[in-house]
C-alpha atoms as a PDB file:
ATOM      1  CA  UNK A   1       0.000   0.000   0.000  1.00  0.00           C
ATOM      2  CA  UNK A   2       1.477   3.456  -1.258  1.00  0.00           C
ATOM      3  CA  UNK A   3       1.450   6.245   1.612  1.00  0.00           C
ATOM      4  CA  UNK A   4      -1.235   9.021   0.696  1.00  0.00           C
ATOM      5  CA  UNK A   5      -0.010  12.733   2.015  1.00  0.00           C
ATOM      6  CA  UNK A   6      -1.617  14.033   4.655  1.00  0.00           C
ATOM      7  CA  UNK A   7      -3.985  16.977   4.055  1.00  0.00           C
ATOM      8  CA  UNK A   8      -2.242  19.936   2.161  1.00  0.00           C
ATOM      9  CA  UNK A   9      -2.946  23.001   3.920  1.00  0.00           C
ATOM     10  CA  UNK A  10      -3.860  26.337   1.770  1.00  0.00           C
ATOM     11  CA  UNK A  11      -0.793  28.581   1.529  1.00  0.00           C
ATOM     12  CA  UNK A  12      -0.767  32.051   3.282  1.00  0.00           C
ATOM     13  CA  UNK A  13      -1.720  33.911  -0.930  1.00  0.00           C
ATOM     14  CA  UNK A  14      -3.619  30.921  -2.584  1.00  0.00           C
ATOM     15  CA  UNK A  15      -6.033  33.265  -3.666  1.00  0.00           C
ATOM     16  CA  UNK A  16      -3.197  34.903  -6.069  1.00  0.00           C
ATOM     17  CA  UNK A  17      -2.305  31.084  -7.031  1.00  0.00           C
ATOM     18  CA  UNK A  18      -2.870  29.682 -10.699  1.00  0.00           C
ATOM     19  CA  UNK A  19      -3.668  26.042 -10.086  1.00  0.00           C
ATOM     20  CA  UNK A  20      -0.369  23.838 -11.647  1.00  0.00           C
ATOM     21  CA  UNK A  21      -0.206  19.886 -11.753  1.00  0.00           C
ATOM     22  CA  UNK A  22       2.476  19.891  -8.859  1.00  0.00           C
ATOM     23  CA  UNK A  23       0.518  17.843  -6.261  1.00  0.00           C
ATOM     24  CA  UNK A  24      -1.082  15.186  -8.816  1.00  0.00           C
ATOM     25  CA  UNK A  25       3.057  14.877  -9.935  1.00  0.00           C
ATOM     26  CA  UNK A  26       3.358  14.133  -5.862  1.00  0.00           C
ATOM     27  CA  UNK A  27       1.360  11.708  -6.416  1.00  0.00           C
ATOM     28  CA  UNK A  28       2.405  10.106  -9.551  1.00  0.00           C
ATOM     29  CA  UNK A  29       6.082  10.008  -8.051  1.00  0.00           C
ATOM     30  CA  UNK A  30       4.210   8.155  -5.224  1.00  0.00           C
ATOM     31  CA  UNK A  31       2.958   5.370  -7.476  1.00  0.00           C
ATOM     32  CA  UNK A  32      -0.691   6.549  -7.892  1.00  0.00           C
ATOM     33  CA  UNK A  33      -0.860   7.097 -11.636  1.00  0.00           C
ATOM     34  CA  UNK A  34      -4.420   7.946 -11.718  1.00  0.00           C
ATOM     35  CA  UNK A  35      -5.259  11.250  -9.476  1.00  0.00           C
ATOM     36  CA  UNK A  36      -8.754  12.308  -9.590  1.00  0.00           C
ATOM     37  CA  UNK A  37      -9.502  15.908  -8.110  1.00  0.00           C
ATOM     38  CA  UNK A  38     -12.898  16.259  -6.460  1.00  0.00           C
ATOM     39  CA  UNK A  39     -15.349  19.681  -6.139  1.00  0.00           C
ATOM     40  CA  UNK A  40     -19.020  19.968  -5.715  1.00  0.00           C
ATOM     41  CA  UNK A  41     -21.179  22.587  -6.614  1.00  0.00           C
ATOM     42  CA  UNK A  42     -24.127  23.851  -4.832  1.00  0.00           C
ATOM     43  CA  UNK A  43     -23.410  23.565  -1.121  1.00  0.00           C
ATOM     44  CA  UNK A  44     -25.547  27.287  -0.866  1.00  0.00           C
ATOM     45  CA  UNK A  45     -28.747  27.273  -2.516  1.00  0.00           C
ATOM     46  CA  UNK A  46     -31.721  26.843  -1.259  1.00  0.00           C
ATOM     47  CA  UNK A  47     -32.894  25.022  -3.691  1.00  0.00           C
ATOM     48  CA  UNK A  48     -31.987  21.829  -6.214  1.00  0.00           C
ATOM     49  CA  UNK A  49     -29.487  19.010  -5.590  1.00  0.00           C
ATOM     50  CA  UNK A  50     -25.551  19.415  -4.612  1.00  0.00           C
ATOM     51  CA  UNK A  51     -23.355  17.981  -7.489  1.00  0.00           C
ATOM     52  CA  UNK A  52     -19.814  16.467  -7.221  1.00  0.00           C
ATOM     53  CA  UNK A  53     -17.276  15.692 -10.085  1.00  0.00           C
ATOM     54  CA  UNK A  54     -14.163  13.495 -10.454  1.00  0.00           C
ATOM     55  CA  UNK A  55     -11.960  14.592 -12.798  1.00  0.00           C
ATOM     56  CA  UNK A  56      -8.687  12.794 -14.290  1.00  0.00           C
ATOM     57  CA  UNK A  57      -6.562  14.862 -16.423  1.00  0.00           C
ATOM     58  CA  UNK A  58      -4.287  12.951 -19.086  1.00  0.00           C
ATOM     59  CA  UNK A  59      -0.641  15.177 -18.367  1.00  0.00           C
ATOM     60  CA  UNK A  60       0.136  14.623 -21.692  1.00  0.00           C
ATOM     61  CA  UNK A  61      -2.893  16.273 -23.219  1.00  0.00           C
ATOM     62  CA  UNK A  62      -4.527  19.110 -20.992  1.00  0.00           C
ATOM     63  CA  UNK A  63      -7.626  21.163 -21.332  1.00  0.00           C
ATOM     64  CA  UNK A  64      -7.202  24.288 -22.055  1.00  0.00           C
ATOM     65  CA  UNK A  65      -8.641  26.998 -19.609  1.00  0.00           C
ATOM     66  CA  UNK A  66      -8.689  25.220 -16.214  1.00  0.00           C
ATOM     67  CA  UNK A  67      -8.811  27.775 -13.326  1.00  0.00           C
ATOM     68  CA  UNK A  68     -11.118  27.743 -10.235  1.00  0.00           C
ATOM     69  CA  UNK A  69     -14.600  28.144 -11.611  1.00  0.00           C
ATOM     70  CA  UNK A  70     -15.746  30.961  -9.446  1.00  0.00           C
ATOM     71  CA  UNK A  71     -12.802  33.090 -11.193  1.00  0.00           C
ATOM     72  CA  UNK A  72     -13.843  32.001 -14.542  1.00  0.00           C
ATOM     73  CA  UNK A  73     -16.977  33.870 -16.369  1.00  0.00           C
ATOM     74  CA  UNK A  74     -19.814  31.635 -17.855  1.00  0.00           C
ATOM     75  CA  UNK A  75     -18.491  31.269 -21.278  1.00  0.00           C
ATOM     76  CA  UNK A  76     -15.108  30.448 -20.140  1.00  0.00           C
ATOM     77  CA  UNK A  77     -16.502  27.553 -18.121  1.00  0.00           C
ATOM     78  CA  UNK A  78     -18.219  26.210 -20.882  1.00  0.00           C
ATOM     79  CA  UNK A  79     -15.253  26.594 -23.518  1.00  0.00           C
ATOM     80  CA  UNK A  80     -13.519  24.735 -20.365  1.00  0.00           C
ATOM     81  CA  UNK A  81     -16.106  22.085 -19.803  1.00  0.00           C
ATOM     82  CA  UNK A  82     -16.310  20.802 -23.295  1.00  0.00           C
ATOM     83  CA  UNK A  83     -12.102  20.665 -23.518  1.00  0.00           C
ATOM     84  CA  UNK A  84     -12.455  18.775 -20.268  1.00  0.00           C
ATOM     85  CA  UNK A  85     -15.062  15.921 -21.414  1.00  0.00           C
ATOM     86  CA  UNK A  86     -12.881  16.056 -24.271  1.00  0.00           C
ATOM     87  CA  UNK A  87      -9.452  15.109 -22.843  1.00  0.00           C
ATOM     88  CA  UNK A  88      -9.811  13.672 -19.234  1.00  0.00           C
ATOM     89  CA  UNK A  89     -11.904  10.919 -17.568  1.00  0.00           C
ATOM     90  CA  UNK A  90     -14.885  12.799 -15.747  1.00  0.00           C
ATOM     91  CA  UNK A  91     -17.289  11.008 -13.491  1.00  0.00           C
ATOM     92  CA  UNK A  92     -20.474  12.846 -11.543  1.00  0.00           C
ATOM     93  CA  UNK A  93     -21.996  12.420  -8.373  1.00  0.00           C
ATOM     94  CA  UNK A  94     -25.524  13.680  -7.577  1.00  0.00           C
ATOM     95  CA  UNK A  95     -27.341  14.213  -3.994  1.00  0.00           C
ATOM     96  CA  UNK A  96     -30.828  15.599  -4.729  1.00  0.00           C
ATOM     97  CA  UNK A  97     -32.502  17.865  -2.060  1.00  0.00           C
ATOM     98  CA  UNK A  98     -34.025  15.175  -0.414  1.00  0.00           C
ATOM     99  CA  UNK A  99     -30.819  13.411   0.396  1.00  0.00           C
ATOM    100  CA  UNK A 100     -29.586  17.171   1.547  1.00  0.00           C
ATOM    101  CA  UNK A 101     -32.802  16.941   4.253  1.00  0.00           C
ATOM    102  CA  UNK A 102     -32.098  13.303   5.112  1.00  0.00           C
ATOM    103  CA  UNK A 103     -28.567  13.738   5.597  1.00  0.00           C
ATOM    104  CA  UNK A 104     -27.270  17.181   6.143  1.00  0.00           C
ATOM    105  CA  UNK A 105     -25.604  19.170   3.389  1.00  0.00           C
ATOM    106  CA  UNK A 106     -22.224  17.998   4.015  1.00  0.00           C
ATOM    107  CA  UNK A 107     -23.244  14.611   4.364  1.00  0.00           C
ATOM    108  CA  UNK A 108     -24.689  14.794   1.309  1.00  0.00           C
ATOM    109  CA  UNK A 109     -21.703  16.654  -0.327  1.00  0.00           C
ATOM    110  CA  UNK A 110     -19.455  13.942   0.624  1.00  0.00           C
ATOM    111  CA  UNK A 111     -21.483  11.178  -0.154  1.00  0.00           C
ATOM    112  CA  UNK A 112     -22.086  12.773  -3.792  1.00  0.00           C
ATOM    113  CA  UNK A 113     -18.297  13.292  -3.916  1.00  0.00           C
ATOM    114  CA  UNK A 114     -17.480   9.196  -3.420  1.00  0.00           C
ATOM    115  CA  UNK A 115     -20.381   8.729  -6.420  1.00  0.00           C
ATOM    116  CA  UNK A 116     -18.844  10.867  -8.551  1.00  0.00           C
ATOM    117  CA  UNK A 117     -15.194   9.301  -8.026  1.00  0.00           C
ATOM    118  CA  UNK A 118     -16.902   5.481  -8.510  1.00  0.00           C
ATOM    119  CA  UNK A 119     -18.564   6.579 -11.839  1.00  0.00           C
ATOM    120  CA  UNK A 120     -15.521   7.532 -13.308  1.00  0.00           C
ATOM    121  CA  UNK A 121     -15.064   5.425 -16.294  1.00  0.00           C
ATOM    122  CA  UNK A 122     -11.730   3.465 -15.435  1.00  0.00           C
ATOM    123  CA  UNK A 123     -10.973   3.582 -10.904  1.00  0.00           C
ATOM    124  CA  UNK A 124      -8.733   5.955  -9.438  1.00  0.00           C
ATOM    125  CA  UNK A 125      -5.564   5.356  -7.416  1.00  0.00           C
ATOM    126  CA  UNK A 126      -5.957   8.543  -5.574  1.00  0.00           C
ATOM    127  CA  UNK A 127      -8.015  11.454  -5.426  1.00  0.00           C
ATOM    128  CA  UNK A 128      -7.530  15.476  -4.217  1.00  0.00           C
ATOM    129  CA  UNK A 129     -10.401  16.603  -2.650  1.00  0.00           C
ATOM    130  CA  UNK A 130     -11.033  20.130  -2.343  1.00  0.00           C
ATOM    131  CA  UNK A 131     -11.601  21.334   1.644  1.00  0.00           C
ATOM    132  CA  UNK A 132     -10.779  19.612   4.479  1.00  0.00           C
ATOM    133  CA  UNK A 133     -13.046  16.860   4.611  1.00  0.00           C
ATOM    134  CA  UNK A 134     -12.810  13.234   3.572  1.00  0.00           C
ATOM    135  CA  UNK A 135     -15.770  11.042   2.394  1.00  0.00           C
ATOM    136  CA  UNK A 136     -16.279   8.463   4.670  1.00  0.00           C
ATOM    137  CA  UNK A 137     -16.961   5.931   1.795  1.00  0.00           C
ATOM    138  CA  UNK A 138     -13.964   6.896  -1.025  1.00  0.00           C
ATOM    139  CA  UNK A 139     -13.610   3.918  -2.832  1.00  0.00           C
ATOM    140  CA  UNK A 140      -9.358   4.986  -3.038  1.00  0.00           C
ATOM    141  CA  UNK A 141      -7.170   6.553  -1.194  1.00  0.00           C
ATOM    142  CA  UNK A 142      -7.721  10.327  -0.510  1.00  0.00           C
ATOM    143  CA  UNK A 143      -6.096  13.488   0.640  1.00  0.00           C
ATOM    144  CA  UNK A 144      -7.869  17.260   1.475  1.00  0.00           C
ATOM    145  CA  UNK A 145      -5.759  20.325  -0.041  1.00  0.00           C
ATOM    146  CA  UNK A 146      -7.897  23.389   1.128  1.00  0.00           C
ATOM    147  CA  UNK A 147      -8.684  25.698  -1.573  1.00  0.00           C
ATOM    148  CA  UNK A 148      -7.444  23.456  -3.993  1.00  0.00           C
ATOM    149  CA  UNK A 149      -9.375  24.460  -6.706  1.00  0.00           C
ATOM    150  CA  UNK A 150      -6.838  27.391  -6.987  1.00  0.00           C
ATOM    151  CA  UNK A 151      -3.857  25.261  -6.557  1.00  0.00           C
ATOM    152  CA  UNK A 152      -4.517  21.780  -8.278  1.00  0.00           C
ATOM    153  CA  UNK A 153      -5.708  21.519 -11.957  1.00  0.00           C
ATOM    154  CA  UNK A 154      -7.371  18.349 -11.635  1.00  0.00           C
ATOM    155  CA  UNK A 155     -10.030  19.922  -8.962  1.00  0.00           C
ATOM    156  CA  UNK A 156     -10.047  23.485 -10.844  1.00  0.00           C
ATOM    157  CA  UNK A 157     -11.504  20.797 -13.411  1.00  0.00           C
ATOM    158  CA  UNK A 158     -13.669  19.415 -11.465  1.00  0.00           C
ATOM    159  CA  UNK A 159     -15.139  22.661  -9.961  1.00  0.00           C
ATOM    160  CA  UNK A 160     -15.640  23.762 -13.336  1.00  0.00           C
ATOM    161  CA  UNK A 161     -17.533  20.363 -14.390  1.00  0.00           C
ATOM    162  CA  UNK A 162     -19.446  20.192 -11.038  1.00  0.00           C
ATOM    163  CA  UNK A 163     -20.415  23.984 -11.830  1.00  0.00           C
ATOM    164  CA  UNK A 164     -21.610  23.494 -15.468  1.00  0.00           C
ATOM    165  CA  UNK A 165     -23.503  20.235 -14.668  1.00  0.00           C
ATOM    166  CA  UNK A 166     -25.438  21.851 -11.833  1.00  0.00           C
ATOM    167  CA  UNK A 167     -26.197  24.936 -13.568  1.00  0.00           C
ATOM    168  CA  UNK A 168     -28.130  22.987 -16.256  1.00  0.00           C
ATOM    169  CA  UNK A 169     -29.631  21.391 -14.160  1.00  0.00           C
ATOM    170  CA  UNK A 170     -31.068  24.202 -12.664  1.00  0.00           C
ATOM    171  CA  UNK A 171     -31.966  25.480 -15.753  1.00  0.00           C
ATOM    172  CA  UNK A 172     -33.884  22.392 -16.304  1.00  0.00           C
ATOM    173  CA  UNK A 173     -35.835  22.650 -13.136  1.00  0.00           C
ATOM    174  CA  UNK A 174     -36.951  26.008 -14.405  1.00  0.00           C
ATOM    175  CA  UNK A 175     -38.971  24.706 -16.565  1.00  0.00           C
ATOM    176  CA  UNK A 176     -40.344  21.804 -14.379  1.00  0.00           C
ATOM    177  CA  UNK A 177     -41.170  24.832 -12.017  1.00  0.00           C
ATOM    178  CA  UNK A 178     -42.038  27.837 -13.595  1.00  0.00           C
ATOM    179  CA  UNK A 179     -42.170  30.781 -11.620  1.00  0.00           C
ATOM    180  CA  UNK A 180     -38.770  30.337  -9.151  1.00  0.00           C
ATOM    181  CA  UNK A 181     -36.876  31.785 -11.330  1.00  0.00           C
ATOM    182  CA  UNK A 182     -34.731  28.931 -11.267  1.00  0.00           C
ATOM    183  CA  UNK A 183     -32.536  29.958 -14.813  1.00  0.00           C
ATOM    184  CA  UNK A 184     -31.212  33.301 -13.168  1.00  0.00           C
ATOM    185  CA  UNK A 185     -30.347  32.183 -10.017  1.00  0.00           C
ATOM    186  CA  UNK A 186     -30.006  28.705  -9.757  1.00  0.00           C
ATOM    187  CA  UNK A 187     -31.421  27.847  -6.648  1.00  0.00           C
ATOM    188  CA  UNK A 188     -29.469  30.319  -4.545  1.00  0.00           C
ATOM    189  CA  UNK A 189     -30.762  32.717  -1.507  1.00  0.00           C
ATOM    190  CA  UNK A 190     -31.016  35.666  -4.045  1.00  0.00           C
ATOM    191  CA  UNK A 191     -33.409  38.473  -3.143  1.00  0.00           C
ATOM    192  CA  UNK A 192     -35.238  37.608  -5.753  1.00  0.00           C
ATOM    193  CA  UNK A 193     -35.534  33.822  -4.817  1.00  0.00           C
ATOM    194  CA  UNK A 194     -36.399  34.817  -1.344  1.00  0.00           C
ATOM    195  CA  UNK A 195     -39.124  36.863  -2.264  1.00  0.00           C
ATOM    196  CA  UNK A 196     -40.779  34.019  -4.658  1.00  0.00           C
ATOM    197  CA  UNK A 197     -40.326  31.683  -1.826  1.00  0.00           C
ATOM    198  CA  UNK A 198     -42.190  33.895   0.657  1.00  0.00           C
ATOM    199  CA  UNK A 199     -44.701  34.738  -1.907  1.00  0.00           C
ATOM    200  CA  UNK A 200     -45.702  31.336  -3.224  1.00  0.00           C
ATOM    201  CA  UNK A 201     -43.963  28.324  -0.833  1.00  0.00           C
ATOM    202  CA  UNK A 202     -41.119  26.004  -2.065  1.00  0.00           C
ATOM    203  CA  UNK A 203     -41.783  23.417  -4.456  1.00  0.00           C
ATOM    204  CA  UNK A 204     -40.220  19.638  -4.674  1.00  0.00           C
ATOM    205  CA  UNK A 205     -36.699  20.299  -4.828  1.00  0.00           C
ATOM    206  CA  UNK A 206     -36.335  22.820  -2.362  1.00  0.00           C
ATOM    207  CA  UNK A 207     -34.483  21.844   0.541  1.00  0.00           C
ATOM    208  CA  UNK A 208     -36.957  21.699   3.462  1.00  0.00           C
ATOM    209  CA  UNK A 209     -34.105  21.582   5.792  1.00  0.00           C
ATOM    210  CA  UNK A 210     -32.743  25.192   5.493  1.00  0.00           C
ATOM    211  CA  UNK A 211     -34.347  27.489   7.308  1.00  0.00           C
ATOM    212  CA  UNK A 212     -35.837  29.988   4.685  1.00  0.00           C
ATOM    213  CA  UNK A 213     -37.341  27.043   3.619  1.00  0.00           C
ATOM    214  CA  UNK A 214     -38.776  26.065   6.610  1.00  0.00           C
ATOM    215  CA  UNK A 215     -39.982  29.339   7.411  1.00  0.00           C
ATOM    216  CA  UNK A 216     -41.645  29.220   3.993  1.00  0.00           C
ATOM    217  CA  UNK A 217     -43.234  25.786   5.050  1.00  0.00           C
ATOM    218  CA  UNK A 218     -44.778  26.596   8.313  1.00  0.00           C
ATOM    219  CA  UNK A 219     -46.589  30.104   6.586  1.00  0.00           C
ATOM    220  CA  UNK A 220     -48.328  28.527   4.684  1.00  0.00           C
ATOM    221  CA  UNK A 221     -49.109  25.977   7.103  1.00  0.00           C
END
């Protein structure tokens, strides 16, 4: 059994880091030649599922455009989402809001996090998770680099996959429920979104568990 780092701390300025492939090389010198990096998307909202990606780049053939997805605009995470499905292994893990109210949102995160690295077309050796939390149920070896969607390309890729997949999803549900405004702001605690929750109650894949929510529930109770 190879010996998997412990969790990387975030340096003093990782904000004013580009991510680089120097902890997946880490690994690789370790003996784990497939490193999957791991994001969700969607801890926020109040509304709509959280959704995790797994994301193995191919060093000798790398998407172009990889950067943390919040510091990307939309465009350039969908110019970087197609290079990514088009040159790395990608798998996707899904926890809809009623696994959020059954389990807690970072259970669920986690638990969508391990789905995402098992549906990953070929298994990992190891994977980078972004944060400091492990899922309980990785099927490999894992390690936590906080903010390491600024300092690892494999989870900038993944943030920008779990990012993409969630937002059309969203967009979906907007026109399963007309009326939330679901396209704009994708399930999050907008103004906006607040005041179409107060004004007409959540609908099925709002997360009864967050207190907005709840508030909503018991009104018009």
């Amino acid at each position: 059994m190879f010996d998997v780092p412990a969790p990387i701390k975030a340096k003093d300025n990782a904000a004013g880091y580009s991510p680089d492939f120097q902890l997946e090389r880490e690994l690789h010198g370790n003996g784990f030649l497939r490193v999957c990096g791991i994001d969700e998307a969607g801890r926020g909202p109040l509304a709509g599922p959280v959704v995790a990606a797994a994301v193995v780049l191919n060093p000798i053939s790398m998407p172009m455009g990889l950067d943390d997805s919040k510091r990307l605009s939309a465009p350039q995470r969908l110019a970087a989402f197609d290079e990514i499905l088009k040159r790395a292994d990608v798998g996707i893990g899904v926890a809809p809001a009623q696994q959020i109210d059954a389990m807690n949102i970072r259970a669920a995160s986690l638990a969508a996090m391990a789905h995402a690295v098992r549906a990953l077309p070929l298994p990992a050796h190891a994977a980078l998770i972004d944060g400091n939390a492990l899922p309980p149920d990785l099927p490999c070896p894992g390690t936590c680099a906080v903010k390491g969607d600024q300092r690892s390309l494999s989870i900038a890729a993944a943030s920008i996959v779990a990012k993409v997949v969630r937002d059309h999803m969203m967009v979906r549900a907007d026109t399963l429920y007309p009326g939330y405004g679901f396209a704009t702001h994708k399930g999050y605690p907008t103004a906006e979104h607040r005041a179409i929750l107060a004004r007409i109650g959540p609908c099925p894949i709002h997360r009864k568990s967050f207190a907005p929510v709840r508030a909503a529930l018991e009104r018009r109770d």
